[in-house]
N, C-alpha and C. Protein backbone atom coordinates (compact mmCIF):
# COMPACT_ATOMS: atom_id res chain seq x y z
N UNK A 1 11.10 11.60 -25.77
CA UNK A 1 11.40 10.23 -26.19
C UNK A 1 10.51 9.25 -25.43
N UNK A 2 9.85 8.11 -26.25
CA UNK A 2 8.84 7.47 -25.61
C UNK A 2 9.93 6.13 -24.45
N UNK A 3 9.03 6.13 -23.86
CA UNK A 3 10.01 4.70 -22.89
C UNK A 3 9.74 3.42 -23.57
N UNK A 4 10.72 2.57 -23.59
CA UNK A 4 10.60 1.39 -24.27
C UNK A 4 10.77 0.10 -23.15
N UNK A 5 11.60 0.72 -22.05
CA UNK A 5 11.93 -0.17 -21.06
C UNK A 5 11.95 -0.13 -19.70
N UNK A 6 11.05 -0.63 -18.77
CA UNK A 6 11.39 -0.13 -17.14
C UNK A 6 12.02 -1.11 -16.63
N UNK A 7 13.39 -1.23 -15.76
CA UNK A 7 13.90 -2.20 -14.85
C UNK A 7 13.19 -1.55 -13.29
N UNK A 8 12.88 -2.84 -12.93
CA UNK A 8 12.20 -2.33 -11.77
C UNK A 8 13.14 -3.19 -10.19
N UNK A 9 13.27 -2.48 -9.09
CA UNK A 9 14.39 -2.93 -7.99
C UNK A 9 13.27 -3.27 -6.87
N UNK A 10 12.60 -4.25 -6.17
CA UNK A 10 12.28 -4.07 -4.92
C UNK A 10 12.86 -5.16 -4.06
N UNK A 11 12.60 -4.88 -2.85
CA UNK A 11 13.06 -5.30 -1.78
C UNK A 11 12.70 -6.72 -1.51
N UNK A 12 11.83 -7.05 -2.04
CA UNK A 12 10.90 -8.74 -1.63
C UNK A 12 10.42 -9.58 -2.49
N UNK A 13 10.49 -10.43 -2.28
CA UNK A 13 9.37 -11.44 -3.41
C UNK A 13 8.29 -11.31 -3.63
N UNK A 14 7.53 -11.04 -2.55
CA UNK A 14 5.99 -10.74 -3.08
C UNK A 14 5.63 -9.51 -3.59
N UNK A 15 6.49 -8.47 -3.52
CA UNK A 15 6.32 -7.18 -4.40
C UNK A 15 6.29 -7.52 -5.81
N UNK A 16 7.40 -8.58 -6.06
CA UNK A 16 7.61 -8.95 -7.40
C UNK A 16 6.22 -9.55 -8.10
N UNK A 17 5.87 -10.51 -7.02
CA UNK A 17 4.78 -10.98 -7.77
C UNK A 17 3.82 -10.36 -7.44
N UNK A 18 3.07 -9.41 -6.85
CA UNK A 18 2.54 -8.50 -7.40
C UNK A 18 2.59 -7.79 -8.65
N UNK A 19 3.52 -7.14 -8.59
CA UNK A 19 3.99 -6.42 -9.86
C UNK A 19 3.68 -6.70 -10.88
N UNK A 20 4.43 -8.34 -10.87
CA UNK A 20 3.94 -9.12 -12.59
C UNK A 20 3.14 -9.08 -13.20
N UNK A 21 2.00 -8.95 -11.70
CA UNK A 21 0.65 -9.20 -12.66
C UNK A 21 0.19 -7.29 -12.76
N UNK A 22 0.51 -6.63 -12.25
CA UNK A 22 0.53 -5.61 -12.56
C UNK A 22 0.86 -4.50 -13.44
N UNK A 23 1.65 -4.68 -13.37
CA UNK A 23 2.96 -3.83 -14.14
C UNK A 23 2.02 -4.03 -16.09
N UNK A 24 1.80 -5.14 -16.16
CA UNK A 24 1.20 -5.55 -17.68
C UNK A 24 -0.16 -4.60 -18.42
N UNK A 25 -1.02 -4.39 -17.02
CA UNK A 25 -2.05 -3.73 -16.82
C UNK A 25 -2.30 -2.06 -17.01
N UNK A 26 -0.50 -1.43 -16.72
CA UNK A 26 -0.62 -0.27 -16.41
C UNK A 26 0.64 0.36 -17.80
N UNK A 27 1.69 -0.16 -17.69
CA UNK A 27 2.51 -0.13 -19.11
C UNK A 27 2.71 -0.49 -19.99
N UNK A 28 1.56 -1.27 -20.40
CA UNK A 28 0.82 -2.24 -22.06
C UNK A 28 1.78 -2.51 -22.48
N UNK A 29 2.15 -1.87 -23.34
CA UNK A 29 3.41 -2.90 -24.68
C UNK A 29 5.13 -2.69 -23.99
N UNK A 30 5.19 -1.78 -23.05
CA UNK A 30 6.30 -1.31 -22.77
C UNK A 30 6.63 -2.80 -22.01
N UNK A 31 8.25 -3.20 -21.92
CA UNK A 31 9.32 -4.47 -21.43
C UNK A 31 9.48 -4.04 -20.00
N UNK A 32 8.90 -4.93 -18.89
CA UNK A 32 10.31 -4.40 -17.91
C UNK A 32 10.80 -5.94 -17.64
N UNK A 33 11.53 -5.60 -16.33
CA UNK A 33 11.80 -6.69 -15.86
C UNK A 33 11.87 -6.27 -14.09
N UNK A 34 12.01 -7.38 -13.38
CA UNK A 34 11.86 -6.61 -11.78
C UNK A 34 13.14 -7.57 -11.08
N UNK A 35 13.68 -7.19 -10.01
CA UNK A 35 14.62 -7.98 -9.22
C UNK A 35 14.24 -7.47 -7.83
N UNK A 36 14.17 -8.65 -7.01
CA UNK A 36 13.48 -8.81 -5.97
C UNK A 36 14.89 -8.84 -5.36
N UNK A 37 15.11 -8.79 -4.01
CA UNK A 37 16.39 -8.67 -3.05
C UNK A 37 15.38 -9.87 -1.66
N UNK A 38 16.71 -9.55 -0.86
CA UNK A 38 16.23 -10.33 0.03
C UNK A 38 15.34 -9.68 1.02
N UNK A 39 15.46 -8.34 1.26
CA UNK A 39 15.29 -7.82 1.81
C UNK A 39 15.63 -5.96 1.56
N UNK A 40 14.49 -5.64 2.81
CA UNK A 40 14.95 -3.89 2.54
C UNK A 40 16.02 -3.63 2.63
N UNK A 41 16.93 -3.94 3.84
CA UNK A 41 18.45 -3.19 4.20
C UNK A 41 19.41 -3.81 2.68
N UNK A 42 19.00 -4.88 2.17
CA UNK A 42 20.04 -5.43 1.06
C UNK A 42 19.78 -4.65 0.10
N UNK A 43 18.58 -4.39 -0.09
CA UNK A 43 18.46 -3.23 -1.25
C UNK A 43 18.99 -2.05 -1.09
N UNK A 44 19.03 -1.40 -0.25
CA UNK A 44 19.04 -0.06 0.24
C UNK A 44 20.89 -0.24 0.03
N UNK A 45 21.32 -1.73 0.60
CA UNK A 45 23.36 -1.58 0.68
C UNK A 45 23.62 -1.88 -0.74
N UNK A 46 23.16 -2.50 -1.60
CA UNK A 46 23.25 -2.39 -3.11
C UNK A 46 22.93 -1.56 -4.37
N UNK A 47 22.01 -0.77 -3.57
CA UNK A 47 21.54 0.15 -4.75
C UNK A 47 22.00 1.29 -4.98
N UNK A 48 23.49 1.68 -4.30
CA UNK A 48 24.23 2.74 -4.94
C UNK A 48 25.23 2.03 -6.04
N UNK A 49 25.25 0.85 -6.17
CA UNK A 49 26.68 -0.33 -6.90
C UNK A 49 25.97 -0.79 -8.28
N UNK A 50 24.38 -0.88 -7.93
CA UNK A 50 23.57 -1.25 -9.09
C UNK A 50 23.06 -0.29 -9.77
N UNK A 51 23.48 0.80 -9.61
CA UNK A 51 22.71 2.72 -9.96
C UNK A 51 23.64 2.84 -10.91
N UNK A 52 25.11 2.55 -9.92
CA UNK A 52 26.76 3.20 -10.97
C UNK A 52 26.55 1.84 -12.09
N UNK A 53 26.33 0.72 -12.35
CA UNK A 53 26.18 -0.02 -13.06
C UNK A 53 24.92 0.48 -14.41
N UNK A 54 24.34 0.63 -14.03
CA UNK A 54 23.39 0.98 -14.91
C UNK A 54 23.59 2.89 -15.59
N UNK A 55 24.26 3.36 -14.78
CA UNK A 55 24.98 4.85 -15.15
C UNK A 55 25.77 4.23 -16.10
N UNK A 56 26.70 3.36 -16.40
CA UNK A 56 27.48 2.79 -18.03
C UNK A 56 26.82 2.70 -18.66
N UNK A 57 25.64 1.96 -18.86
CA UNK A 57 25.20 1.50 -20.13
C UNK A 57 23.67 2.03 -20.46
N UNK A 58 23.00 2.27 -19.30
CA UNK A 58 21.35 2.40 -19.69
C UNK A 58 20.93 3.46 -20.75
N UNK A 59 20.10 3.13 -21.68
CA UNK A 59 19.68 3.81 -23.14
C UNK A 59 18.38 4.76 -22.43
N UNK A 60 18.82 6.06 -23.65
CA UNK A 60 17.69 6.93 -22.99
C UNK A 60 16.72 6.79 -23.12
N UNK A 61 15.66 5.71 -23.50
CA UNK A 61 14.99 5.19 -23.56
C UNK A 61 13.95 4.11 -22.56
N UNK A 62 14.81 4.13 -21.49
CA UNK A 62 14.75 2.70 -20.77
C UNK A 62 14.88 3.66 -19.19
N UNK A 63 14.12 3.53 -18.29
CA UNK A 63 13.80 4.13 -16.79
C UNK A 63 14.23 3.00 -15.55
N UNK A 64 14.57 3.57 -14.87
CA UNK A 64 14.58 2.55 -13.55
C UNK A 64 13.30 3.39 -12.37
N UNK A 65 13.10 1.94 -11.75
CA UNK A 65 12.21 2.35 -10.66
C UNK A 65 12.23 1.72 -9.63
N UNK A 66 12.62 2.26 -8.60
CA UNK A 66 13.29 1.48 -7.12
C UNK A 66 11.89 1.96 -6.27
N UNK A 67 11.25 0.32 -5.95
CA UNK A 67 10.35 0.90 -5.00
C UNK A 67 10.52 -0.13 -3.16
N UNK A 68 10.68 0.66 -2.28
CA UNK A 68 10.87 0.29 -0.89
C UNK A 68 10.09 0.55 0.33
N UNK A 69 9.77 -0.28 0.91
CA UNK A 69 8.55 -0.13 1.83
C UNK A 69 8.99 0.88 3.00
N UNK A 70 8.45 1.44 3.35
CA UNK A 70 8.67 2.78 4.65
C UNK A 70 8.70 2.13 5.94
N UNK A 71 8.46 1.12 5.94
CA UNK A 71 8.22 0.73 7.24
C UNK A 71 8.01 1.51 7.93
N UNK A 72 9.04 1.86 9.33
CA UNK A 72 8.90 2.33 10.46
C UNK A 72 9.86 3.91 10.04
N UNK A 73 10.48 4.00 8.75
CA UNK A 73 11.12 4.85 8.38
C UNK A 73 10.72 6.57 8.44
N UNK A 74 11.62 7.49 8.54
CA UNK A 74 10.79 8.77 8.10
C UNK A 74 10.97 8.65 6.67
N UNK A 75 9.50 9.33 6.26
CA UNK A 75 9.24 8.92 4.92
C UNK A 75 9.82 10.04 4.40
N UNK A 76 10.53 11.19 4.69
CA UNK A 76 11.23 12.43 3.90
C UNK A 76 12.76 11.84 3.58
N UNK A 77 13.60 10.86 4.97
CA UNK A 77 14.48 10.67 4.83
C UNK A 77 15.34 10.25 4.34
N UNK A 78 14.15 8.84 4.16
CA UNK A 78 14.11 7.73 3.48
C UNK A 78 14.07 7.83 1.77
N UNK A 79 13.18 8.49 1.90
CA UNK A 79 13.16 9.48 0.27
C UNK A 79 14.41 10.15 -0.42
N UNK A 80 14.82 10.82 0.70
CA UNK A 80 15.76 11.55 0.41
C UNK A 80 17.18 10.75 0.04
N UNK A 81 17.34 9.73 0.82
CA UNK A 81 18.29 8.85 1.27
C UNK A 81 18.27 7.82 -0.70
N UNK A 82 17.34 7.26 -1.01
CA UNK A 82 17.34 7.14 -2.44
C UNK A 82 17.72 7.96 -3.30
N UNK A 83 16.70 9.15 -3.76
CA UNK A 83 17.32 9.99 -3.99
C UNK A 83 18.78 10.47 -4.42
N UNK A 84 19.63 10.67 -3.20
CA UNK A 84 20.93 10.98 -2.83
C UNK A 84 21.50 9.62 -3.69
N UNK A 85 21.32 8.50 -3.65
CA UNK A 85 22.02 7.07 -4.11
C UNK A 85 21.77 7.92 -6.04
N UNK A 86 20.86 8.20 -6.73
CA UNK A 86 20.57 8.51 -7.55
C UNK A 86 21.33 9.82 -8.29
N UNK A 87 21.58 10.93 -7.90
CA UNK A 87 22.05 11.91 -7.88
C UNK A 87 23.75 11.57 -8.21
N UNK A 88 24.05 10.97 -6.93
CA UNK A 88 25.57 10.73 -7.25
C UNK A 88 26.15 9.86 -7.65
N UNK A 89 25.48 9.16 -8.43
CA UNK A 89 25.59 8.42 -9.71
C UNK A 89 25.38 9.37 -10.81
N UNK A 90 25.01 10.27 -11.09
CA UNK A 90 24.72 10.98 -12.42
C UNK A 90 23.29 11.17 -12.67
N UNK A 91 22.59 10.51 -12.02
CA UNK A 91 20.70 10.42 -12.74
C UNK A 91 20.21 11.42 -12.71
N UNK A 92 19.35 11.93 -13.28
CA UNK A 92 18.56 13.04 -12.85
C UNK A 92 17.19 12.08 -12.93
N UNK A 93 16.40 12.09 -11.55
CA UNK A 93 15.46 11.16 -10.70
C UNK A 93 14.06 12.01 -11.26
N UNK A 94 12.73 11.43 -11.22
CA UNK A 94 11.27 12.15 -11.50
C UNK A 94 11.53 13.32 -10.43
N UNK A 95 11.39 13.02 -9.07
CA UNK A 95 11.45 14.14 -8.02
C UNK A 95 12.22 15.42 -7.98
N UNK A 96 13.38 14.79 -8.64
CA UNK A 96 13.92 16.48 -9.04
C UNK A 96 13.92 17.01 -10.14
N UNK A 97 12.96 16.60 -11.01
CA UNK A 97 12.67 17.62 -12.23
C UNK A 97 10.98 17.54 -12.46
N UNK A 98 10.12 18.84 -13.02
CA UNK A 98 9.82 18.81 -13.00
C UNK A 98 8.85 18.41 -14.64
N UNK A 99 9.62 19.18 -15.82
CA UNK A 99 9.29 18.70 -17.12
C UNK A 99 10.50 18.30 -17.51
N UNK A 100 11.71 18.04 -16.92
CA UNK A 100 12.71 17.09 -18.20
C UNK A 100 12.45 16.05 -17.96
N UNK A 101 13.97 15.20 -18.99
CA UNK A 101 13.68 13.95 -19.07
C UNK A 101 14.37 13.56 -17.87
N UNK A 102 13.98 12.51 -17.21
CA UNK A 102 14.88 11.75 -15.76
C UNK A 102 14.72 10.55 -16.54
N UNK A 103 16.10 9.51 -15.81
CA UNK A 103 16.08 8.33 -15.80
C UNK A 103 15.60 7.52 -14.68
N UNK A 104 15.43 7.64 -13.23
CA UNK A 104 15.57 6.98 -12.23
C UNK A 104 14.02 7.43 -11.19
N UNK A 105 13.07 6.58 -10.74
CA UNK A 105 12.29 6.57 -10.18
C UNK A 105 12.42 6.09 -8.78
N UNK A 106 11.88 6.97 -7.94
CA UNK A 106 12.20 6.13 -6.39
C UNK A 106 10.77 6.39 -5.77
N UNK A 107 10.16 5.52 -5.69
CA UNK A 107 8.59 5.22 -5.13
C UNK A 107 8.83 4.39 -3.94
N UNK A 108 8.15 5.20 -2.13
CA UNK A 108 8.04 3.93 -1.64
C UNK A 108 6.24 3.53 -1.56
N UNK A 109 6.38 2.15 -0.87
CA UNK A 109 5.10 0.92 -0.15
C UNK A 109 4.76 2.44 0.75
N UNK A 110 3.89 2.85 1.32
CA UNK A 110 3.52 3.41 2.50
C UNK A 110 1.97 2.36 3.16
N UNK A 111 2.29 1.97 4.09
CA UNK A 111 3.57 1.57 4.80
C UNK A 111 4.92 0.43 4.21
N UNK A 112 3.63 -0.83 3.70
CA UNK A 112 4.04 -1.53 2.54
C UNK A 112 3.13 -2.28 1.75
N UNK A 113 3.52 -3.08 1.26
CA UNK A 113 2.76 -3.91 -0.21
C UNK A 113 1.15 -4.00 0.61
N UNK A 114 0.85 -4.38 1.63
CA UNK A 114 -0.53 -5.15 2.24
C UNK A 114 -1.35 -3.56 2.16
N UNK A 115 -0.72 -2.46 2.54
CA UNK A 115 -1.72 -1.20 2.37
C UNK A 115 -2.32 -1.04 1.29
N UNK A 116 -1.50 -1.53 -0.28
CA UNK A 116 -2.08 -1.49 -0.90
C UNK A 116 -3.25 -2.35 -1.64
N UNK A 117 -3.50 -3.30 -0.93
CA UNK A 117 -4.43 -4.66 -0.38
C UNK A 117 -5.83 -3.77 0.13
N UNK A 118 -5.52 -3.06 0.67
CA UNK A 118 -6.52 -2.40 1.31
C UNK A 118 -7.45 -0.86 0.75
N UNK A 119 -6.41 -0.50 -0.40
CA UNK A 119 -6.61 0.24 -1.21
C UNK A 119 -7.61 -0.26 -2.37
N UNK A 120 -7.36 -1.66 -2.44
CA UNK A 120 -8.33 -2.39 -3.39
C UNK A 120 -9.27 -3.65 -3.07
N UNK A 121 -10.08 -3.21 -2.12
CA UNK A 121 -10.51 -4.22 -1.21
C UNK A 121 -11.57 -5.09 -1.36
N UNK A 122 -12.15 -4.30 -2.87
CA UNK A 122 -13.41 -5.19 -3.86
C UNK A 122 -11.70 -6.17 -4.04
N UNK A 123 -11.16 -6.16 -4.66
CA UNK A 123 -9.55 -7.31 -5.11
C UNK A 123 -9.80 -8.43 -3.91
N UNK A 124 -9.74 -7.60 -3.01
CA UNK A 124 -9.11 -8.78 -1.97
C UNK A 124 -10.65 -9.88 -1.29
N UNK A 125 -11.80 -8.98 -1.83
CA UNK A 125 -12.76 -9.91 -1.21
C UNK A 125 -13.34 -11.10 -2.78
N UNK A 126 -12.56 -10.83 -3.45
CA UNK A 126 -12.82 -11.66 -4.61
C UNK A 126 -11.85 -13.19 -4.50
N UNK A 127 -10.71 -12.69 -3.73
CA UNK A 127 -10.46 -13.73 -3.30
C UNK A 127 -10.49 -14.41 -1.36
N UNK A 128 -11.09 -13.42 -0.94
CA UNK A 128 -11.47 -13.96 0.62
C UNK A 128 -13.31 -13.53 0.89
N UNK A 129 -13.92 -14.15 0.13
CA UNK A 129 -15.61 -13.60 0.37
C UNK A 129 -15.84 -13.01 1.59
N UNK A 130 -15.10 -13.79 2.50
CA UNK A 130 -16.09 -13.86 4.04
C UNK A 130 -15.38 -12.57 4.39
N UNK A 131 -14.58 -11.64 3.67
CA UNK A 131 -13.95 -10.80 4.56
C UNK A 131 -15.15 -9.44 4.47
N UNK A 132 -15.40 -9.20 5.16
CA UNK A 132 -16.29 -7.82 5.49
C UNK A 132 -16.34 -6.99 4.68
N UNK A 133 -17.33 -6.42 4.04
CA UNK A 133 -16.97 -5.08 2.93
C UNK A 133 -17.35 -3.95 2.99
N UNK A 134 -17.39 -3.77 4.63
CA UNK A 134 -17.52 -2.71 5.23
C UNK A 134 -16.00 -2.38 5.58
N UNK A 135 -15.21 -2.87 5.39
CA UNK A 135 -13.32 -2.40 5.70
C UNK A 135 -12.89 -1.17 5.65
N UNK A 136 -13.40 -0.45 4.23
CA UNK A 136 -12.76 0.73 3.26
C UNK A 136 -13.87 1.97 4.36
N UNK A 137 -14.89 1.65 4.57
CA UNK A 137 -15.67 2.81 5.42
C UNK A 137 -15.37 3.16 6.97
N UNK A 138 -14.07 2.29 7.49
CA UNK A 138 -13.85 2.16 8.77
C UNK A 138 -12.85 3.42 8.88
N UNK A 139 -13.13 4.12 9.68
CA UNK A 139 -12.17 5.25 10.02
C UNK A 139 -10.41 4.98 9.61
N UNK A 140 -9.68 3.94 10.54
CA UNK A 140 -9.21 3.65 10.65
C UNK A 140 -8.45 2.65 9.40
N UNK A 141 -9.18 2.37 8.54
CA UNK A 141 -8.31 1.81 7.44
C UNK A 141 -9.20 2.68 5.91
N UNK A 142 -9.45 3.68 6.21
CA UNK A 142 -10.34 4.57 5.24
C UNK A 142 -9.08 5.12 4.27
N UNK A 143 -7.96 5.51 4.97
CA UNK A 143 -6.76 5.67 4.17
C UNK A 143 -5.42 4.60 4.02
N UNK A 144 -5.69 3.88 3.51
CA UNK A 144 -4.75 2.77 3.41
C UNK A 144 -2.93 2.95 4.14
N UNK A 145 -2.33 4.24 3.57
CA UNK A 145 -1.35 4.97 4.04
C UNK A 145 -1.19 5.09 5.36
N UNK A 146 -2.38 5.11 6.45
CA UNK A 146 -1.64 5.80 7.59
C UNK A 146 -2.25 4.60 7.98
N UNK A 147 -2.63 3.24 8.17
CA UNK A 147 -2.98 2.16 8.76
C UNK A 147 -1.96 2.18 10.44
N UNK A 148 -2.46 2.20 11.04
CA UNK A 148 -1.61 1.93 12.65
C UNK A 148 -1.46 0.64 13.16
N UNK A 149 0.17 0.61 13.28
CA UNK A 149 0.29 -0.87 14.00
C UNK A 149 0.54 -1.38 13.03
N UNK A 150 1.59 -1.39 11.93
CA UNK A 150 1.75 -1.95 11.20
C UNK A 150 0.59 -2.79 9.88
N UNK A 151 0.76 -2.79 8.73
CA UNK A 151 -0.09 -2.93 7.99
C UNK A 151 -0.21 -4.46 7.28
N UNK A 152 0.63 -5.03 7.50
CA UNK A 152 0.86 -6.65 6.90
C UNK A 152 0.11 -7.30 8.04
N UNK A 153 0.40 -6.85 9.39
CA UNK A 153 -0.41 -7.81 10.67
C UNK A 153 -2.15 -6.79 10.57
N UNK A 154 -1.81 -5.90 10.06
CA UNK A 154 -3.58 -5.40 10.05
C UNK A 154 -4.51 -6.32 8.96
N UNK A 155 -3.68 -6.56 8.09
CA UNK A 155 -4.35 -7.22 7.16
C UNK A 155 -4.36 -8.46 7.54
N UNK A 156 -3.45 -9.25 8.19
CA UNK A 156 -3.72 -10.47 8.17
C UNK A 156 -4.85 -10.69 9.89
N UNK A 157 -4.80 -9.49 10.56
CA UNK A 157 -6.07 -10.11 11.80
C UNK A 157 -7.08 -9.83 11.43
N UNK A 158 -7.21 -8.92 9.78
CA UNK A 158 -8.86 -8.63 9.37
C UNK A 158 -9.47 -10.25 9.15
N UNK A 159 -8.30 -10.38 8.38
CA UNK A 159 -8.70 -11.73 7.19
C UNK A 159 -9.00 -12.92 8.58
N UNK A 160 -7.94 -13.49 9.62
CA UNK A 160 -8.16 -13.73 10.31
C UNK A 160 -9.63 -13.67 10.89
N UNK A 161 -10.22 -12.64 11.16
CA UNK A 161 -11.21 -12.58 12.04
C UNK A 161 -12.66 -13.10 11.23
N UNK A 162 -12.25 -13.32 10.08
CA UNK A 162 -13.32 -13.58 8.88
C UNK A 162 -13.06 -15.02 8.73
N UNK A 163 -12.07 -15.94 8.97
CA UNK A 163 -12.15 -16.90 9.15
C UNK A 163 -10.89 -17.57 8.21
N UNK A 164 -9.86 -16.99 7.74
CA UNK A 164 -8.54 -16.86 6.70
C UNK A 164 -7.79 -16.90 7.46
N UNK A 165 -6.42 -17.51 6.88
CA UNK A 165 -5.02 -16.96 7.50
C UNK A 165 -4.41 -18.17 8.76
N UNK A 166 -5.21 -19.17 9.10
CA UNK A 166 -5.15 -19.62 10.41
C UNK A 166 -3.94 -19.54 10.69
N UNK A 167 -2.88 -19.88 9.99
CA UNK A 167 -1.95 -20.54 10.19
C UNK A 167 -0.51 -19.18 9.52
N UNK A 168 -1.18 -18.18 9.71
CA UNK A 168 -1.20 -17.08 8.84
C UNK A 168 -0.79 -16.39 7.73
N UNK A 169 -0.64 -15.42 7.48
CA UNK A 169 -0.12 -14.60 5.92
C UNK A 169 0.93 -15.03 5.44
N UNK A 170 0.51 -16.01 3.93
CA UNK A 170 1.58 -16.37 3.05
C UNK A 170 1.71 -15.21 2.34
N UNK A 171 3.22 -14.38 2.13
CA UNK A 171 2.72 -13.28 1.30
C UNK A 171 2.58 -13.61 -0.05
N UNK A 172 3.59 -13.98 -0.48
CA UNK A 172 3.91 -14.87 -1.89
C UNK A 172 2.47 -14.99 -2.30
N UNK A 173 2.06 -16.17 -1.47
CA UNK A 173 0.74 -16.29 -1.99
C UNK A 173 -0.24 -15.34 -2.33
N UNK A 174 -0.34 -14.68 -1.58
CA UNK A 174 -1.73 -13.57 -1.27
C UNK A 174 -1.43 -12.28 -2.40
N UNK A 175 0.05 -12.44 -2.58
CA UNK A 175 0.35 -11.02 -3.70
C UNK A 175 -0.31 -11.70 -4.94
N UNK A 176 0.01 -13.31 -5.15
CA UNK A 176 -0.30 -13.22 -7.05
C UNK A 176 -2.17 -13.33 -6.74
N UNK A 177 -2.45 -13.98 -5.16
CA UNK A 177 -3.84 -14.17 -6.00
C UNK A 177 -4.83 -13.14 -5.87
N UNK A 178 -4.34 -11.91 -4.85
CA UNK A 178 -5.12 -10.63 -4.81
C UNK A 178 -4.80 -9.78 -6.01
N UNK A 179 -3.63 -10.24 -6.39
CA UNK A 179 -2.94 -9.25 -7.74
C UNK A 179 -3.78 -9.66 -8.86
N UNK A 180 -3.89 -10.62 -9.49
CA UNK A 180 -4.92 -11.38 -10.14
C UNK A 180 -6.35 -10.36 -9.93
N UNK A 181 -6.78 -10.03 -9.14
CA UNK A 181 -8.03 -9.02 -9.28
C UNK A 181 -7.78 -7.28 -9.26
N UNK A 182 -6.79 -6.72 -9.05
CA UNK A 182 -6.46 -5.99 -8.66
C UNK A 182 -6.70 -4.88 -9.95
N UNK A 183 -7.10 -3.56 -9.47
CA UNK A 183 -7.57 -2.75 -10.77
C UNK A 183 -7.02 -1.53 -10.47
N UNK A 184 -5.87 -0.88 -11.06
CA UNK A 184 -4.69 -0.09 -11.03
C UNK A 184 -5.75 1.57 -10.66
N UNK A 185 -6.45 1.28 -11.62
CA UNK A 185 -7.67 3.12 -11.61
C UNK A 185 -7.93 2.95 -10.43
N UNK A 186 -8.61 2.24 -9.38
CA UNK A 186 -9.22 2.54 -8.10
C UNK A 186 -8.28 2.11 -6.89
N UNK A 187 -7.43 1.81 -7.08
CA UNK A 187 -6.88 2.02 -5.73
C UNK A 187 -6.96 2.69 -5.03
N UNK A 188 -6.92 3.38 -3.84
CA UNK A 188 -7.18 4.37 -3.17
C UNK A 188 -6.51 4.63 -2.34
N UNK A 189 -4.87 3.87 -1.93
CA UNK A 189 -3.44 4.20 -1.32
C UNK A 189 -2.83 4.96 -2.24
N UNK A 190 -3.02 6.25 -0.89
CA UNK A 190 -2.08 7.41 -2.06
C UNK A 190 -0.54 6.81 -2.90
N UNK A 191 -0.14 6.03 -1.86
CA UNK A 191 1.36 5.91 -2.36
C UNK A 191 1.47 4.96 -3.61
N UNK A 192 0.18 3.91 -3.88
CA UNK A 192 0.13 3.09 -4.62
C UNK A 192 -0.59 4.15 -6.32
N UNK A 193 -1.38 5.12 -5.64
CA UNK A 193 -1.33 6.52 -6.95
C UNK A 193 -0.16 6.44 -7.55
N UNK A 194 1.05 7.88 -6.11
CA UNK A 194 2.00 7.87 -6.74
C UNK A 194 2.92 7.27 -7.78
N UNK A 195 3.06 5.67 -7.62
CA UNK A 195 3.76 4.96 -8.44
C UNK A 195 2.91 4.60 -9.73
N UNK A 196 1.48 4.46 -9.66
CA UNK A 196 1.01 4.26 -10.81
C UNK A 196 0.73 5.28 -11.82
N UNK A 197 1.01 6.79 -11.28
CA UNK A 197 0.75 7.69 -12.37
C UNK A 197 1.88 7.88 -12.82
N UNK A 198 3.16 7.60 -12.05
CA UNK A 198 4.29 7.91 -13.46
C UNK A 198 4.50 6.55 -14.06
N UNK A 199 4.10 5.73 -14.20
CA UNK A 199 4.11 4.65 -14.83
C UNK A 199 3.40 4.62 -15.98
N UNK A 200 1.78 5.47 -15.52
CA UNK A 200 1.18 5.49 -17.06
C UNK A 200 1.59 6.97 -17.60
N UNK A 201 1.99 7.68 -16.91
CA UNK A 201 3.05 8.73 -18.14
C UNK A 201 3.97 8.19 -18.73
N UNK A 202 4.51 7.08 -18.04
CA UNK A 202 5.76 6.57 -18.97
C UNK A 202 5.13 5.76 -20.29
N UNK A 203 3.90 5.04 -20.20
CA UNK A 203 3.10 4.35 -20.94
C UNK A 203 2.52 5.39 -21.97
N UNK A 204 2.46 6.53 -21.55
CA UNK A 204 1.39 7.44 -22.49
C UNK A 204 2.45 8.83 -23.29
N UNK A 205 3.99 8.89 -22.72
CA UNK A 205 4.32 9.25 -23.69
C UNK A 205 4.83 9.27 -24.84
């Protein structure tokens, strides 16, 4: 059965607006819609109440996709810990099947949204010139995923050091206007893969 609809859950505002401009790019004609929370822990205490809610009514047609940044998290646990919210509600999730149909997607940020900033870094110098475009060849941010020291302050002392940010990282801001260039095929944050290839399976079947 082809998908007609994704509701999408994240944790923040600027995921959202990322997304917007995203999401259009990668699931063409398909509807979603996204709900931003205030935060990770609010998502994480709501999303077993908003799972059993959507276990009444959601058409087999229509997917959910909960995506949450790893922060400082173990990323098996944390996984798992969704997951588990999914399961005992009734879903059968992408991760535990391998050719049926699932309803419920759980993708996280590794680390979060700014890694994947860095995954697309022709994006981000289209809107910051002066930033170096030697970034992506640096050992150290060569894999967007394992960035050290947190990845929202890595990004904002690059931009910083290029002459951006003084006053520093609006995220809001920086999601719609890096999102605005942003090109779903080359990213190069594994985790930002992960979420975009079941998205265009959901688009392509």
């Amino acid at each position: 059965m082809s998908v007609e609809h994704v509701e999408v859950l994240v944790e923040e505002l600027s995921m959202e607006a990322a997304l917007r401009i995203l999401l259009p790019r990668i699931l063409g004609d398909i509807s979603f819609e996204i709900y931003p929370h205030q935060c990770k822990d609010e998502l994480l205490q709501r999303l077993p109440s908003r799972l059993r809610g959507y276990a009444s009514w959601l058409p087999e047609s229509w997917r959910v996709v909960v995506i949450i940044d790893r922060d400082d998290d173990d990323c098996d646990a944390l996984k798992q810990r969704m997951e588990t919210f999914a399961k005992d509600t009734g879903f059968i999730t992408k991760s535990s099947t391998l050719h049926g149909v699932y309803s419920v997607v759980n993708r996280l940020a590794i680390e979060e949204l700014e890694a994947w900033y860095f995954g697309d870094w022709e994006a981000v110098r289209m809107v910051y010139p002066r930033a170096t475009a030697a970034i992506p060849r640096l050992a150290k941010y060569r894999n967007p995923d394992t960035i050290v020291g947190g990845t929202w302050e890595a990004f904002q002392r690059v931009l910083q050091q290029a002459g951006y940010l003084r006053s520093g990282l609006r995220k809001i801001e920086a999601a719609r206007a890096i999102g605005e260039h942003m090109e779903p095929k080359r990213n190069s944050s594994p985790s930002f893969q992960r979420l975009r290839d079941v998205l265009v399976e959901m688009a392509t079947a």
